[in-house]
Protein backbone atom coordinates (compact mmCIF):
# COMPACT_ATOMS: atom_id res chain seq x y z
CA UNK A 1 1.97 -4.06 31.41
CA UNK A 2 1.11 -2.00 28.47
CA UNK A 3 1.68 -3.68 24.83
CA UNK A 4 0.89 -1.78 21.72
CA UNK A 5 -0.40 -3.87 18.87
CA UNK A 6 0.29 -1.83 15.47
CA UNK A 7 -0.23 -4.39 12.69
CA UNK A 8 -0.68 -3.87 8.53
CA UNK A 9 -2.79 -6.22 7.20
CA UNK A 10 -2.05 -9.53 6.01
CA UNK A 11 -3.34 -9.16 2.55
CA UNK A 12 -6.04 -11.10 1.27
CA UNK A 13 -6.28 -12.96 4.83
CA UNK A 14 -7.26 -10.21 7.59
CA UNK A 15 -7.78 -6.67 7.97
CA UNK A 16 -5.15 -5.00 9.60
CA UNK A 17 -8.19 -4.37 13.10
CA UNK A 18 -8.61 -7.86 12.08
CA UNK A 19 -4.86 -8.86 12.76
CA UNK A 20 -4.63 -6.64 15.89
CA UNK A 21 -7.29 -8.20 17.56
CA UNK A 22 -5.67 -11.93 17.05
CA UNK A 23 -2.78 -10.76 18.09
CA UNK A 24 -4.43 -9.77 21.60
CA UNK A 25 -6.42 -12.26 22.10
CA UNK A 26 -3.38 -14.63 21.85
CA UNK A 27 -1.65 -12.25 24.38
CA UNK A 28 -4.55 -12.14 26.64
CA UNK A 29 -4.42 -15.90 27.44
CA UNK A 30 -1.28 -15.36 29.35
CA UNK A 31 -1.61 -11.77 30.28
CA UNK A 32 -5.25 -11.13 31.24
CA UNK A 33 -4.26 -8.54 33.23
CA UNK A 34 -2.25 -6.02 30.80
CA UNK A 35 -3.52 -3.32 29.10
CA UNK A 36 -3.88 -3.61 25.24
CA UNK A 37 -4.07 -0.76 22.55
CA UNK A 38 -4.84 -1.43 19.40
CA UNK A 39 -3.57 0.88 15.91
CA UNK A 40 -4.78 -0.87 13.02
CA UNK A 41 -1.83 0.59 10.59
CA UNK A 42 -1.55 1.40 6.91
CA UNK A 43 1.66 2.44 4.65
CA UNK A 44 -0.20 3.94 1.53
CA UNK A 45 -1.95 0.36 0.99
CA UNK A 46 -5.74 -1.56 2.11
CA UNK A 47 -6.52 -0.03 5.32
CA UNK A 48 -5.19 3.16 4.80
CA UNK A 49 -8.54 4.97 4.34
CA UNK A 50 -10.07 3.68 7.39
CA UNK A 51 -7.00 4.63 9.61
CA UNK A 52 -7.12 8.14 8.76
CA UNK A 53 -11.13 8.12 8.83
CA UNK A 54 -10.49 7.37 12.54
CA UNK A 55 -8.24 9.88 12.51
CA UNK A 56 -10.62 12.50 11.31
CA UNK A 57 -14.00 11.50 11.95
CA UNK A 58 -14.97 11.14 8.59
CA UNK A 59 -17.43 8.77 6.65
CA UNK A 60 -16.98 5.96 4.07
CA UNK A 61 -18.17 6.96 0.66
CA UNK A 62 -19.12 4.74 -2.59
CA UNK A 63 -18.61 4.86 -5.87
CA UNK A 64 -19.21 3.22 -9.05
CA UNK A 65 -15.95 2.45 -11.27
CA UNK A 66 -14.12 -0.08 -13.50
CA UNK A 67 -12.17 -2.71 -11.78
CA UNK A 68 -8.70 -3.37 -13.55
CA UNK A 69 -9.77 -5.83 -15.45
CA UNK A 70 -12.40 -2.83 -16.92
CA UNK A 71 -15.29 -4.47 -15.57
CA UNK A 72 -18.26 -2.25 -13.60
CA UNK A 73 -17.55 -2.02 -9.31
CA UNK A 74 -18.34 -0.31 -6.45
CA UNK A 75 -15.45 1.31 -4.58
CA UNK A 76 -15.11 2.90 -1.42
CA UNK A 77 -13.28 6.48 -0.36
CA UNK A 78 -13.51 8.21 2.47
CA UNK A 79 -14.60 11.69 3.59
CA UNK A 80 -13.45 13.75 6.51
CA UNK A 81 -15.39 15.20 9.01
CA UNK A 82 -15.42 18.60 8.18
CA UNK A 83 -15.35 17.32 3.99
CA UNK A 84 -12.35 19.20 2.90
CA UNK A 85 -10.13 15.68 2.98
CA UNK A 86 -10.92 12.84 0.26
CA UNK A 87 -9.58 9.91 1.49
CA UNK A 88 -8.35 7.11 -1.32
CA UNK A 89 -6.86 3.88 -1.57
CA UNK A 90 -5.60 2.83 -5.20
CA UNK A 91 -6.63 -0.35 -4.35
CA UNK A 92 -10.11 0.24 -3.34
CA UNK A 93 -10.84 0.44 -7.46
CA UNK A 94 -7.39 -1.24 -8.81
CA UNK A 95 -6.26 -3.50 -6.62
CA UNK A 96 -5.46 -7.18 -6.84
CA UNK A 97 -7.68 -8.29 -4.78
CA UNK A 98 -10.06 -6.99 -7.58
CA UNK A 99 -8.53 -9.07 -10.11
CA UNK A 100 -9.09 -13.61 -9.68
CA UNK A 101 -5.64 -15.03 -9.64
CA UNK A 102 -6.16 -17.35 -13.08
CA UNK A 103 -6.63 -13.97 -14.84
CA UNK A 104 -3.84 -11.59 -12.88
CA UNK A 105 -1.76 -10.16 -15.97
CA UNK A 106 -0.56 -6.90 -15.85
CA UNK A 107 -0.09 -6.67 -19.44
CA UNK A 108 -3.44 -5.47 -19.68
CA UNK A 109 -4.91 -4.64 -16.13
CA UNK A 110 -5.73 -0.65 -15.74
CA UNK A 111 -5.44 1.78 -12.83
CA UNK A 112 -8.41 4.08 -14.77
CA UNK A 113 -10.73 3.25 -11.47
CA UNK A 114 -8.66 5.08 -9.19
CA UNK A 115 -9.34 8.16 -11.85
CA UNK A 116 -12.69 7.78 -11.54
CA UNK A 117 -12.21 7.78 -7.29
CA UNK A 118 -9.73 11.00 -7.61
CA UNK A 119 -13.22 12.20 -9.92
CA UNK A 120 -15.54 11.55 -7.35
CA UNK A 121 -13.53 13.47 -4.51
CA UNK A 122 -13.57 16.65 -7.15
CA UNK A 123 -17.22 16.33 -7.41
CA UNK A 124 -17.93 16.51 -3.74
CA UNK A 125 -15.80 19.42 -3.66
CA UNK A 126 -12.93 18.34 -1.03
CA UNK A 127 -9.82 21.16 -0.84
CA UNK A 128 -7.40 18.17 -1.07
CA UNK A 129 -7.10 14.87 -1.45
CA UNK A 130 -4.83 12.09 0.59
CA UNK A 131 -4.13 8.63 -2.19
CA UNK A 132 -3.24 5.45 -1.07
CA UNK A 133 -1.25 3.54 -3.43
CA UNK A 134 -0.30 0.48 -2.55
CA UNK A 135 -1.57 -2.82 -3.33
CA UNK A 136 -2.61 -2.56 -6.90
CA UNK A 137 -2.89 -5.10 -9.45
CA UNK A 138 -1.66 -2.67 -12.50
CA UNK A 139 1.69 -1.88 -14.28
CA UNK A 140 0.81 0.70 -16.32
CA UNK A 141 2.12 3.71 -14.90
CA UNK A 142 -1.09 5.28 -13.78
CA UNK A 143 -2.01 6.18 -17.12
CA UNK A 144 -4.98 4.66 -17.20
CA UNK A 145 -5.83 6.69 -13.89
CA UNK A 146 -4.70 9.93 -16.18
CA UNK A 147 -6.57 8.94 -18.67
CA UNK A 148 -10.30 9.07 -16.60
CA UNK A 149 -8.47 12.84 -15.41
CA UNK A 150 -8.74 13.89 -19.29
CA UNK A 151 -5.62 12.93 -20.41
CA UNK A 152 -4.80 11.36 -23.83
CA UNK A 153 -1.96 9.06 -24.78
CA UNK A 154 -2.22 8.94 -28.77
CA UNK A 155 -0.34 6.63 -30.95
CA UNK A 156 1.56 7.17 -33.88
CA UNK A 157 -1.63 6.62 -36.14
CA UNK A 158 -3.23 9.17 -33.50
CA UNK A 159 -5.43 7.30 -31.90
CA UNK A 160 -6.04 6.74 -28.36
CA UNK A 161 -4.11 3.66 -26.82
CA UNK A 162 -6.00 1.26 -24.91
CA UNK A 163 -5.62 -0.14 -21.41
CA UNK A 164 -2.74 -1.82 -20.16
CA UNK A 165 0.85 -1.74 -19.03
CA UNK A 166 1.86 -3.18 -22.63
CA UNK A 167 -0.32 -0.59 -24.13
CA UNK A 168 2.35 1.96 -23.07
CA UNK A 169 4.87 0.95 -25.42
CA UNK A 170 2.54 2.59 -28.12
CA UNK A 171 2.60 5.82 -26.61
CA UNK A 172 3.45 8.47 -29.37
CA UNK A 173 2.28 11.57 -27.42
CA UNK A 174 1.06 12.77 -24.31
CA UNK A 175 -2.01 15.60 -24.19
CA UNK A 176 -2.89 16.87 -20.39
CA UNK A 177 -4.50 19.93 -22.42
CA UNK A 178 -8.05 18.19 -21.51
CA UNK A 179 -7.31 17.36 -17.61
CA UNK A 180 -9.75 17.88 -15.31
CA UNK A 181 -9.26 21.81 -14.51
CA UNK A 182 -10.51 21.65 -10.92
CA UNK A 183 -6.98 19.97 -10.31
CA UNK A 184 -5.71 23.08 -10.49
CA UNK A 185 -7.61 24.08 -7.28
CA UNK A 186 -6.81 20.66 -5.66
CA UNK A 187 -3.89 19.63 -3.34
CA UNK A 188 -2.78 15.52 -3.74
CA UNK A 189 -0.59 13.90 -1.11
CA UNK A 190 0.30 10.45 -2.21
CA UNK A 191 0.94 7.78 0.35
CA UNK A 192 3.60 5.76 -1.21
CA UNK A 193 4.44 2.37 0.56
CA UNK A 194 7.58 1.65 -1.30
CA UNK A 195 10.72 4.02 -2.39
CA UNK A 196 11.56 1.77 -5.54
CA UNK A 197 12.64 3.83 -9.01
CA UNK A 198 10.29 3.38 -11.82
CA UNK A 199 12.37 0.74 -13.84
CA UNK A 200 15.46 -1.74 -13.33
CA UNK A 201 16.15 -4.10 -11.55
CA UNK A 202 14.69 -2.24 -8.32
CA UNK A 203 11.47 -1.05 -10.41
CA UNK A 204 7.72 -1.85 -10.48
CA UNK A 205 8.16 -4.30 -13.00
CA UNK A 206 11.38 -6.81 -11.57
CA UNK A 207 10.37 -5.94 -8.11
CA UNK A 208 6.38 -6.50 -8.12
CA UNK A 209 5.25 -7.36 -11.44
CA UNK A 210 5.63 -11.31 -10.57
CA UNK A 211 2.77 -10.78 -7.40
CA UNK A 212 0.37 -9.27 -9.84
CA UNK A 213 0.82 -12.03 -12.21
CA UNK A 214 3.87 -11.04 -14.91
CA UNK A 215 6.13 -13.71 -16.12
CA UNK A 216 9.85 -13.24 -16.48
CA UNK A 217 9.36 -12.68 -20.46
CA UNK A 218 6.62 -10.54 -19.25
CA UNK A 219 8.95 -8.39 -16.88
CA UNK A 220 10.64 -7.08 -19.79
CA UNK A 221 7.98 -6.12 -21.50
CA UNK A 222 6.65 -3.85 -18.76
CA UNK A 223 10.21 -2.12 -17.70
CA UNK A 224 10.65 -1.58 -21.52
CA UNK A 225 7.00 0.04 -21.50
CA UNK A 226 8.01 1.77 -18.27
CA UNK A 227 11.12 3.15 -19.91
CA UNK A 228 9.32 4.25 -23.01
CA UNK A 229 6.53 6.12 -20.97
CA UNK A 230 9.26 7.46 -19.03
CA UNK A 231 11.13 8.79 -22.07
CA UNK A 232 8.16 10.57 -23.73
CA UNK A 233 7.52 12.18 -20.25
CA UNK A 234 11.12 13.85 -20.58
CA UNK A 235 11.17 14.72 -24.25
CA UNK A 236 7.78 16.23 -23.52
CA UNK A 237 7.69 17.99 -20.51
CA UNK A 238 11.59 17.88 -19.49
CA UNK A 239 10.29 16.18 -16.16
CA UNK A 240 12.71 13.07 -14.69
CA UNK A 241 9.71 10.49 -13.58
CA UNK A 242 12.02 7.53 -13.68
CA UNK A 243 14.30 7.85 -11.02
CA UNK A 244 12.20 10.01 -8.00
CA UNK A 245 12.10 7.51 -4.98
CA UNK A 246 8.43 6.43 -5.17
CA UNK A 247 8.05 6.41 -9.08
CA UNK A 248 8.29 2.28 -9.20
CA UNK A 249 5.08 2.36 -6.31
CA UNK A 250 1.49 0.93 -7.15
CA UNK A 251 3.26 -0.48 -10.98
CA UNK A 252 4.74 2.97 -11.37
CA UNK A 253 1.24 5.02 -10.19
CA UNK A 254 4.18 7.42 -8.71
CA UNK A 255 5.81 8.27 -11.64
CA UNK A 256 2.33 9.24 -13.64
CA UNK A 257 1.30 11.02 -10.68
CA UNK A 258 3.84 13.69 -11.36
CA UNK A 259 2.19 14.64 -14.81
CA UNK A 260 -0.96 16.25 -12.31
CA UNK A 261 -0.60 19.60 -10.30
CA UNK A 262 0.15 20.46 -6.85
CA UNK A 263 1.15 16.49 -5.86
CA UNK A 264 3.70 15.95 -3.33
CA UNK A 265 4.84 12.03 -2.55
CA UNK A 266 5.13 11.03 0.62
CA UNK A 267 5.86 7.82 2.91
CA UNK A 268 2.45 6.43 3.37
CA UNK A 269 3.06 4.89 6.65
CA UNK A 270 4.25 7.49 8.17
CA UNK A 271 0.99 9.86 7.54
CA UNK A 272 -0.30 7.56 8.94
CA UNK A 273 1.72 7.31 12.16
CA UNK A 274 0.84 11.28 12.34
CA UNK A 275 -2.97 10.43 11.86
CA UNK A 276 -3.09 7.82 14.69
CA UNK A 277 -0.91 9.65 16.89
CA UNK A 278 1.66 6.33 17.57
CA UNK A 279 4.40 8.35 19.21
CA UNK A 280 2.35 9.19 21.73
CA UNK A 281 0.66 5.86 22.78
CA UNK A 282 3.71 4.11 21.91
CA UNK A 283 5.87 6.12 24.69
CA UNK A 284 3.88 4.51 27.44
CA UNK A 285 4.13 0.61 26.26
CA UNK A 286 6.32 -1.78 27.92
CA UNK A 287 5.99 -4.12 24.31
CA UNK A 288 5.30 -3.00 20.61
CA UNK A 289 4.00 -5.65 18.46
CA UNK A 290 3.66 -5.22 14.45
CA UNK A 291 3.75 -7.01 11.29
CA UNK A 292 2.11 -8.01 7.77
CA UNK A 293 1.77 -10.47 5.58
CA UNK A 294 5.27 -11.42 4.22
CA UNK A 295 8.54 -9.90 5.84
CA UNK A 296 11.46 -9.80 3.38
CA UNK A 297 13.78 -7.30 2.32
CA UNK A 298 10.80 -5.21 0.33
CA UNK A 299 9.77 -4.27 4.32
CA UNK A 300 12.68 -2.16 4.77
CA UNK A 301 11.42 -0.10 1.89
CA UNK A 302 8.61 2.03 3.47
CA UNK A 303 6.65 -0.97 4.85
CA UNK A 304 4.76 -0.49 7.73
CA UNK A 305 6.66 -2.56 10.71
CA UNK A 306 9.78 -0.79 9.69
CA UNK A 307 7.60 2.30 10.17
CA UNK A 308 6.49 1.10 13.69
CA UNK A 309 9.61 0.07 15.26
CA UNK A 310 11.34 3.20 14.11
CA UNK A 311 8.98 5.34 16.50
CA UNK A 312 9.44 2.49 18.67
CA UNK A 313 13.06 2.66 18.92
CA UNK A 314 12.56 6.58 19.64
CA UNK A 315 11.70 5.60 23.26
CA UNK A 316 13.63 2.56 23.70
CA UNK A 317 10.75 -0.18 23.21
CA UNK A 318 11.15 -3.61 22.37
CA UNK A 319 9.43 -4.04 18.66
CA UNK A 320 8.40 -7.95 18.08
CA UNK A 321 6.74 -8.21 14.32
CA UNK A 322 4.51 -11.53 13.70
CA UNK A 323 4.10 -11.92 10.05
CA UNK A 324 2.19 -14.29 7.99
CA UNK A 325 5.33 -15.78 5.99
CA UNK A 326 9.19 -14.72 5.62
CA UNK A 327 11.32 -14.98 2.95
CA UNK A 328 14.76 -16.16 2.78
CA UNK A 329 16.39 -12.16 2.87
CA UNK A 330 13.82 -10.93 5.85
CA UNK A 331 16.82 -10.80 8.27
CA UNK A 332 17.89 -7.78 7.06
CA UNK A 333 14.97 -5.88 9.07
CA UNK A 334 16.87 -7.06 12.46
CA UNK A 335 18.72 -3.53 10.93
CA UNK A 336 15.68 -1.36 11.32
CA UNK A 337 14.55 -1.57 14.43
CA UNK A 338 12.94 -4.97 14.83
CA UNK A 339 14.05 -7.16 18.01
CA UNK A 340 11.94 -10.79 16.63
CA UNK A 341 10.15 -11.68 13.82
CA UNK A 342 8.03 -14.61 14.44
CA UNK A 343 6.03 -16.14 11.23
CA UNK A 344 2.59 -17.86 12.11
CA UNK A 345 2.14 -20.16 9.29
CA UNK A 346 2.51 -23.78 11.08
CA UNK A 347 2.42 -26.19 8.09
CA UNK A 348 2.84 -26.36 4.56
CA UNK A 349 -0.99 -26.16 2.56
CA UNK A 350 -2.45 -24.48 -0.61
CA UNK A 351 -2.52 -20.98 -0.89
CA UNK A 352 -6.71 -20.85 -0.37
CA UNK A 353 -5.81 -23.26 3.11
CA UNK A 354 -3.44 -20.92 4.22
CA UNK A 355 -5.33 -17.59 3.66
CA UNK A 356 -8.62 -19.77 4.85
CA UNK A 357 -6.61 -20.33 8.36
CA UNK A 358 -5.33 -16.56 8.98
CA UNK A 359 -7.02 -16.05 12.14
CA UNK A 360 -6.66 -19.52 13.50
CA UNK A 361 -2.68 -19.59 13.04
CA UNK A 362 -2.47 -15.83 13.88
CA UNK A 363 -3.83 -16.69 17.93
CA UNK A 364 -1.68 -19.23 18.46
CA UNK A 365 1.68 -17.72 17.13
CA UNK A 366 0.59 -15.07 19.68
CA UNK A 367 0.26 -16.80 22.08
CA UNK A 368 3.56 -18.83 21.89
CA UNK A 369 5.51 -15.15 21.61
CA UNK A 370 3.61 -13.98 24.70
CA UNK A 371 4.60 -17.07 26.56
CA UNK A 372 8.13 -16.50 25.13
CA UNK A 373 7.45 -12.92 26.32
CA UNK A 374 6.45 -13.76 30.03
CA UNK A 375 9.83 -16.25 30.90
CA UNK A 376 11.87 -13.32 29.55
CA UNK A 377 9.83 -10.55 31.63
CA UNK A 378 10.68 -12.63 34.62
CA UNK A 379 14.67 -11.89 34.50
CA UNK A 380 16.09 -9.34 36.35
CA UNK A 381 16.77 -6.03 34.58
C-alpha cells in the first residue's frame, strides 16, 4: 500500500513536515508495512517558502524588518538555487503569529515588513519574485508593504498617514512616483490562499478580520477603510482593486498588490502542487491524506486540502483530510473532492492546552482513521 500524506499546517501548533510526520507515524502502527510519502503543502501561507525551496534547491535567507506591530525582527525568505527566484511568505515579517494575542488589532497592525522582504529580494538581484500571502495579522491593504516600496499615501493636510488598517480612511492621495524602480525589471507572482473580494460581506474584513483580532464595531471600520482605499485607487488610476478574486487575501495585500508592475495573482496552493510535483506521486497511492488546522467553508476557497483532493480525484483516489477543529459549515467540502474529514481534537481545553497537545492528539486521530482504514481495505472490491 502506498498512502500520500499532503498536509498544510495547523497554524500555530505544527509545521505542515511536522503534521505529515504524525500523521504517519499514527498510520505506521497498523500498517508497518506500506509505503509512506510525505508533501509538506502550502496554499500562499507558513510553509510555503520551504516547499518551493525543496522544490528548487535553494537556501533560507534572513532579514531584518518591522514586525506588524512596528517593532525590530528577523525574517526569513528564501533563495533558489540558481538565485534568480526570491522566495516570500507575507507572514514570515507580518504574520499573526508575530503579533501576542492580548495585543492582535488590526486597526493598527502593518504589512510594511513584507516591503522590506520584497526589498531584500531586489537587493540580491533575483529576476522574479514568488509572495506568499497568507496568514497575516494586517488589514490594511498592503499599504504599509507599498509604503517600504516608496510609495506615499498623503492626507488631506499632506502629510504622510501612519500605519494601520484605520489609517486608510485618511488616505487623500496616492504617489507611486517614488517606487522602487528596479520593480520595473522584476516579475511578482502572488500566491493567494483565498479568492475573497476586497470588501463585503465576503471581504478581508467580515471574513478574517475577527482571527486577527477585529471586533464587530471594528469590522466596519476596516471594510469602510477598505472601500475608501479602494475608491481612491479608481479615481486615481482607473484600476478596479475591489472586486478581482484575490483582492480580500492577506487583509486585502491582493488588492494593493495591483498598484506594483508586472504582478500576476495566482492560487497559491496550486504553485505549489506544480513545485512538489503531487500529480505525479499522487497517481501511484492507494490513499491520499490532507488537512489543516480548521476545516469550514473558508477551505473551499483556495485552501490547501481542497487543492489536494482535486489532483486526487484526477486519478480516482480516496482523499481523507484530518484537521485540527471543524466548524459547523465544513460539510460543504464533501463537494470538493474530500471522502472523510476526521477532527483530532479529543476534549474540550484552553486554547494554549490545545495548541500545547498538537502532536499528541494528531497520532492518535491517525491512528483511529488507519484502523478505520484497514476493516474497510478488507472488503471485497
Amino acid at each position: 500500500m502506498k498512502i500520500v500524506i499532503a498536509p498544510d499546517a495547523f497554524k500555530e501548533s505544527l509545521t505542515a513536515k511536522e503534521v505529515a510526520q504524525a500523521i504517519q507515524t499514527g498510520f505506521t502502527r497498523v500498517f508497518p508495512e506500506a509505503e509512506f510519502e510525505l508533501i509538506p503543502m502550502a496554499d500562499g501561507g507558513e510553509g510555503t517558502v520551504q516547499s518551493l525551496i525543496d522544490g528548487t534547491g535553494g537556501h533560507l535567507q534572513k532579514a531584518s524588518v518591522i514586525s506588524p506591530l512596528a517593532l525590530p525582527t528577523e525574517a526569513i525568505w528564501g533563495l533558489s538555487g540558481d538565485k534568480k527566484l526570491a522566495m516570500i511568505e507575507m507572514s514570515a515579517a507580518s504574520g499573526l503569529h508575530l503579533v501576542p494575542t492580548d495585543r492582535r488589532n488590526p486597526l493598527y497592525t502593518t504589512s510594511f515588513g513584507t516591503g522590506e522582504l520584497i526589498k531584500a529580494a531586489l537587493n540580491a538581484g533575483v529576476e522574479s519574485i514568488l509572495l506568499g500571502i497568507g496568514g497575516s495579522a494586517t488589514n490594511d491593504a498592503g499599504v504599509g508593504m507599498l509604503q517600504a516600496l516608496g510609495a506615499k499615501f498623503i492626507n488631506k493636510s499632506g502629510k504622510e498617514i501612519g500605519f494601520g488598517g484605520l489609517e486608510l480612511l485618511n488616505i487623500n492621495h496616492i504617489d507611486l512616483s517614488q517606487l522602487d524602480p528596479r520593480l520595473q525589471q522584476v516579475q511578482i507572482e502572488v500566491a493567494c490562499d483565498v479568492t475573497n473580494p476586497l470588501c463585503g460581506k465576503n471581504g478581508a474584513s467580515a471574513v478574517f478580520g475577527p482571527q486577527k483580532g477585529a471586533t464587530p464595531s471594528m469590522v466596519k471600520q476596516l471594510d469602510q477603510a477598505l472601500s475608501h482605499f479602494a475608491g481612491i485607487v479608481q479615481t486615481q488610476y482607473h484600476l478596479n482593486i475591489a472586486d478581482r478574486s484575490g483582492s480580500g487575501a492577506a487583509g486585502g495585500m491582493g488588492a494593493g498588490l495591483q498598484l506594483l508592475p508586472n504582478v500576476q495573482l495566482k492560487s497559491g496552493v496550486e504553485i505549489v502542487i506544480g513545485a512538489t510535483q503531487l500529480a505525479k506521486k499522487v497517481q501511484t497511492a492507494d490513499l491520499v491524506i490532507t488537512g489543516e488546522g480548521r476545516m469550514d467553508a473558508q477551505s473551499i476557497a483556495g485552501k490547501t486540502p481542497i487543492g489536494v483532493a482535486n489532483v486526487a480525484k484526477q486519478f480516482g483516489k480516496p482523499v481523507i483530510a484530518i484537521v485540527g477543529c471543524l466548524s459547523d459549515d465544513y460539510s460543504l467540502v464533501y463537494q470538493h473532492g474530500i471522502d472523510a474529514v476526521f477532527p483530532i481534537i479529543r476534549q474540550l481545553g484552553s486554547l494554549e492546552q490545545t495548541l500545547s497537545q498538537g502532536q499528541e492528539n494528531l497520532v492518535s486521530s491517525a491512528e483511529n482513521i488507519a484502523r478505520l482504514w484497514k476493516i474497510c481495505s478488507q472488503f471485497p472490491k
